[in-house]
N, C-alpha and C. Protein backbone atom coordinates (compact mmCIF):
# COMPACT_ATOMS: atom_id res chain seq x y z
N UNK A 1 12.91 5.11 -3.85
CA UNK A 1 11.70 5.89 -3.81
C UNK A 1 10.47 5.02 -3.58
N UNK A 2 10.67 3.57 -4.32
CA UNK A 2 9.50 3.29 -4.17
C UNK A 2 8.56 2.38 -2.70
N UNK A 3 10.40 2.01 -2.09
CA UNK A 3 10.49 1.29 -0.89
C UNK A 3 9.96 2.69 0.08
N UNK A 4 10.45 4.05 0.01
CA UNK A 4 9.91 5.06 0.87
C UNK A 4 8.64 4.87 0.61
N UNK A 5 7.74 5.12 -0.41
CA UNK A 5 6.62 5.30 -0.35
C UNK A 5 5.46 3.96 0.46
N UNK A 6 5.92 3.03 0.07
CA UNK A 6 5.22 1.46 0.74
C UNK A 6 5.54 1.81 2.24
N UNK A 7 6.47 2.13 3.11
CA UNK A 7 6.68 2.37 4.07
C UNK A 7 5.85 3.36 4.61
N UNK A 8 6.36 4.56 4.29
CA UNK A 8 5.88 5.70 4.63
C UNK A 8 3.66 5.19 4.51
N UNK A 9 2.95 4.92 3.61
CA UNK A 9 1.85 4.37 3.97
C UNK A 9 1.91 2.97 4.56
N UNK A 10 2.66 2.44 5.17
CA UNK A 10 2.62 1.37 5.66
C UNK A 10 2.38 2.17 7.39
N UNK A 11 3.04 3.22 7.57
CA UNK A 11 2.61 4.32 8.85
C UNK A 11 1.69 4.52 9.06
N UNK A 12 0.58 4.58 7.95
CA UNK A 12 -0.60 5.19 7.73
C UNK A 12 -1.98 4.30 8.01
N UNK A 13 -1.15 3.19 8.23
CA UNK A 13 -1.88 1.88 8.07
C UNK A 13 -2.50 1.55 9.53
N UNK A 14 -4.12 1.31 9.20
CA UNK A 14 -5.24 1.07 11.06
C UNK A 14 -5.27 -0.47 11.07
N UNK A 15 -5.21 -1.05 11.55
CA UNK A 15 -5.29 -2.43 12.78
C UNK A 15 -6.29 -2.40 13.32
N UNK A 16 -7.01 -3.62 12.75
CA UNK A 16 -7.77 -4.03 14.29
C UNK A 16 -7.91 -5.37 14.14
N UNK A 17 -8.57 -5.81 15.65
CA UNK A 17 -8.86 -7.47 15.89
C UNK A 17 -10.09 -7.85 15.23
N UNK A 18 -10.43 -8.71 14.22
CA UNK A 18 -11.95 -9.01 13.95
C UNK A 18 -12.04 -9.89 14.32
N UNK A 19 -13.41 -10.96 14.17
CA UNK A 19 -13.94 -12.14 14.51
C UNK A 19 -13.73 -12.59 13.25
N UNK A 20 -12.34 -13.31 12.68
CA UNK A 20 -12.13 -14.48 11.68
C UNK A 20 -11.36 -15.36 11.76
N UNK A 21 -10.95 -16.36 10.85
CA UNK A 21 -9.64 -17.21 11.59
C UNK A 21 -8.41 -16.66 11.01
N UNK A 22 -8.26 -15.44 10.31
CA UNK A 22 -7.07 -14.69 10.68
C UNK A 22 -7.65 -13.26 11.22
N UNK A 23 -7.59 -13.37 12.13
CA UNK A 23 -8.13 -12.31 13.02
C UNK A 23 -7.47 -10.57 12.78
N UNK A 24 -6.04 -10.54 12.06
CA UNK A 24 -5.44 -9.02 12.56
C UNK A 24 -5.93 -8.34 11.09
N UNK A 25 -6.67 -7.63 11.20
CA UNK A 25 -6.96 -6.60 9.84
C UNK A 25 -6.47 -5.84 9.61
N UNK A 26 -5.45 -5.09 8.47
CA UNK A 26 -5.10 -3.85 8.30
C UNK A 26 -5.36 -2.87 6.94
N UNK A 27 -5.68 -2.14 6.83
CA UNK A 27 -5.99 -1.36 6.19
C UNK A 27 -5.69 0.41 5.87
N UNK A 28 -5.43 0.80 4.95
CA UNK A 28 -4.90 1.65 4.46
C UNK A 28 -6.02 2.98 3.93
N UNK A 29 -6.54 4.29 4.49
CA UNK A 29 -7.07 5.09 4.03
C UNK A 29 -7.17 5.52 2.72
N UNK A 30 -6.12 6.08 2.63
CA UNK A 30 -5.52 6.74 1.53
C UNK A 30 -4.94 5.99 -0.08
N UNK A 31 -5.38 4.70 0.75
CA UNK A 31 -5.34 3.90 -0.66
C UNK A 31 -6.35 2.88 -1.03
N UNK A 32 -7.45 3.26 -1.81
CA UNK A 32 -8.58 2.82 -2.06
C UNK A 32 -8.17 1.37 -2.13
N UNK A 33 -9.23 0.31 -1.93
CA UNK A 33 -8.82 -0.77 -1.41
C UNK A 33 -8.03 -1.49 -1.24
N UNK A 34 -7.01 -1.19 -0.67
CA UNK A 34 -5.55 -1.61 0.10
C UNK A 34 -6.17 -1.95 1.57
N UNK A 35 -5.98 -4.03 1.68
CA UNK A 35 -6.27 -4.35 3.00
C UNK A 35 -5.91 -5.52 2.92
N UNK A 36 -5.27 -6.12 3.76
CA UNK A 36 -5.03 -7.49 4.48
C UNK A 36 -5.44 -7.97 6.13
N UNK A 37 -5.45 -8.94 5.76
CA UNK A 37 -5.54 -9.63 7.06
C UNK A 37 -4.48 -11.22 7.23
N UNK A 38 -4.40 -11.56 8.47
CA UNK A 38 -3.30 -12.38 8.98
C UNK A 38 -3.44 -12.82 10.29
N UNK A 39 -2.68 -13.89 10.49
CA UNK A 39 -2.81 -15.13 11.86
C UNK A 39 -1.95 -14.20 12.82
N UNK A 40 -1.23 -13.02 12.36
CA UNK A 40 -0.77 -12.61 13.86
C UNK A 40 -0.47 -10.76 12.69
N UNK A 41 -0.03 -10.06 14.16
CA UNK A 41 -0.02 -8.62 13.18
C UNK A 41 1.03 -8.72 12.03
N UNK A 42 2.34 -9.12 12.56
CA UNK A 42 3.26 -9.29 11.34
C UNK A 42 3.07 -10.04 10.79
N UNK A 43 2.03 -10.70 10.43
CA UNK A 43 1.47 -11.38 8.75
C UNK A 43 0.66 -10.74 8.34
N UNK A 44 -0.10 -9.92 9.12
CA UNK A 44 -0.85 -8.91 8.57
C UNK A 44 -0.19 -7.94 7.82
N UNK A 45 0.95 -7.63 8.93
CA UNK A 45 1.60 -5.99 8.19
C UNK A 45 2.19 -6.47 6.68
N UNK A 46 2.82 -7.93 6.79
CA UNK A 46 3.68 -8.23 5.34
C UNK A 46 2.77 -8.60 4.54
N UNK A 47 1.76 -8.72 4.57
CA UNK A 47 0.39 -8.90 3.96
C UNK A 47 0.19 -7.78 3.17
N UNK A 48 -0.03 -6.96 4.18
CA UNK A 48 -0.59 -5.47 3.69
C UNK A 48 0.83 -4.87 2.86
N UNK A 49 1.79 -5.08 2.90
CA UNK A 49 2.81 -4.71 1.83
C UNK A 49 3.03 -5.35 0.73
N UNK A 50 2.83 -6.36 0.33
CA UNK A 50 2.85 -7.16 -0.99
C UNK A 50 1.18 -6.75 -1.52
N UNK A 51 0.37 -6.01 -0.68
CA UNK A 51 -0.98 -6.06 -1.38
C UNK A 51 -0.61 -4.56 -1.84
N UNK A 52 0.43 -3.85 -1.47
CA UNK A 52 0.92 -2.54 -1.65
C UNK A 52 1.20 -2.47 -2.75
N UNK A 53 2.68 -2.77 -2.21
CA UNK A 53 3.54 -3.22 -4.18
C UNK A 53 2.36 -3.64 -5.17
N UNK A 54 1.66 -4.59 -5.18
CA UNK A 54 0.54 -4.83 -6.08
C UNK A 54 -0.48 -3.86 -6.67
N UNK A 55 -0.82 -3.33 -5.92
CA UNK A 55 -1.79 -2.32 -6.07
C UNK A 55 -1.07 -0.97 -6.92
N UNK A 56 0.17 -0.75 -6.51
CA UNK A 56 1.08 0.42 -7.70
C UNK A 56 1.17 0.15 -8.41
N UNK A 57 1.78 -1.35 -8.56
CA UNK A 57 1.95 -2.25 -10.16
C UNK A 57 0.47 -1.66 -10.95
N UNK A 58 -0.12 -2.40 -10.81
CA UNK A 58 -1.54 -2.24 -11.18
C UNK A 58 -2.28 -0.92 -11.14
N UNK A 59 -2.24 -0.15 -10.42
CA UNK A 59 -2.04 1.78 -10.79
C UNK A 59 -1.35 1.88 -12.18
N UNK A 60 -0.36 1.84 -11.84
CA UNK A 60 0.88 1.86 -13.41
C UNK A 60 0.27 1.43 -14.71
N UNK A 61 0.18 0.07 -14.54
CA UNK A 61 -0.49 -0.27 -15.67
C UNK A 61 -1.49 0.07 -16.00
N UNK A 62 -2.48 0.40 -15.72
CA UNK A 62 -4.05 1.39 -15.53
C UNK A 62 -3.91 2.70 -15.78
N UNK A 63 -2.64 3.24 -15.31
CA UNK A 63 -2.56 4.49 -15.56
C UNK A 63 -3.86 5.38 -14.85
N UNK A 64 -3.72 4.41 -13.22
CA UNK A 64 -4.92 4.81 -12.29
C UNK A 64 -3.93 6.24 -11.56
N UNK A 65 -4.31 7.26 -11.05
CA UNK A 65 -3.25 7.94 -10.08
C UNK A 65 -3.17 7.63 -8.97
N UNK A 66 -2.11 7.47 -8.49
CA UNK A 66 -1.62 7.45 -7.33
C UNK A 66 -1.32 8.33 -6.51
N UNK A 67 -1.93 8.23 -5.14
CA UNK A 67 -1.52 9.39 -3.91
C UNK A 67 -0.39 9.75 -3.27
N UNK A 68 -0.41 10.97 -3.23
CA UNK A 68 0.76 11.53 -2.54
C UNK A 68 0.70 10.86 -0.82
N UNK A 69 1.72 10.31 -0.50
CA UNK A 69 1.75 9.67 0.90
C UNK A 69 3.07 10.31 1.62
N UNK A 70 2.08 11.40 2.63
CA UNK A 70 3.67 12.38 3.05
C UNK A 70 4.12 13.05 2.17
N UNK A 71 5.87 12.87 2.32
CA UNK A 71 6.39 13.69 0.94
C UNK A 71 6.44 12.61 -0.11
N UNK A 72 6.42 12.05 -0.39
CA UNK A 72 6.42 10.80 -1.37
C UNK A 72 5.63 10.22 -2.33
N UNK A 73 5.43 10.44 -3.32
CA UNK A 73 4.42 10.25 -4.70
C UNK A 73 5.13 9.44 -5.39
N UNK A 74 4.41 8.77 -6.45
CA UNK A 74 5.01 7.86 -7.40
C UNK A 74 4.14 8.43 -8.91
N UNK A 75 5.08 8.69 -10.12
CA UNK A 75 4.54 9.09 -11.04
C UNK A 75 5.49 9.29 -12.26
N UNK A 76 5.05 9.18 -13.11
CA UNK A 76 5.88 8.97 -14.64
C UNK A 76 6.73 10.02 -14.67
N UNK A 77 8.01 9.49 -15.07
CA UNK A 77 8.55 10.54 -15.51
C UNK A 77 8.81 11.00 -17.07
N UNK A 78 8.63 12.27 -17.21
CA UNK A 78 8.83 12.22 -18.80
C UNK A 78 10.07 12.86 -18.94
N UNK A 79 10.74 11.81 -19.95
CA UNK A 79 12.19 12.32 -20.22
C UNK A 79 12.00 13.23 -21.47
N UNK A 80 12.92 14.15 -21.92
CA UNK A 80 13.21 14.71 -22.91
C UNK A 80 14.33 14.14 -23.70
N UNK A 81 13.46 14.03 -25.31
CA UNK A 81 14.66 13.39 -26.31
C UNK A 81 15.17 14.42 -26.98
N UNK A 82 16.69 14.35 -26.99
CA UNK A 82 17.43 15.29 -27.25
C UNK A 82 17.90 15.36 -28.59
């Protein structure tokens, strides 16, 4: 579930070229500041996924909410003690 969800906004994810010395920017709408940058796009994109995973971690622990991306949400589950 949680590899769908990093993916599935990893789809979601805009590119562009800036003027820096890692030039490829990517960034994520739907997930308040979720952004990397990198020396070519695929350091950008694996960039922007470890800043992913990070950013849920850190939701979690915050107990910040997290967005529905597609069909795919991430959210507590409450078990019932029997």
């Amino acid at each position: 579930m949680l590899t769908e969800y990093i993916e599935e906004a990893l789809k979601k994810a805009r590119y562009e070229i800036i003027d820096d010395e890692e030039p490829y920017y990517g960034e994520i709408d739907e997930l308040k500041g979720v952004w990397s940058s990198g020396k070519t796009l695929e350091e950008c994109r694996n960039n922007l996924k470890e800043v992913i995973e990070g950013w849920i971690l850190l939701s979690i622990k915050k107990g910040l909410p997290i967005p529905k991306i597609g069909d795919f949400e991430i959210k507590e589950i409450q078990e019932a003690i029997a």
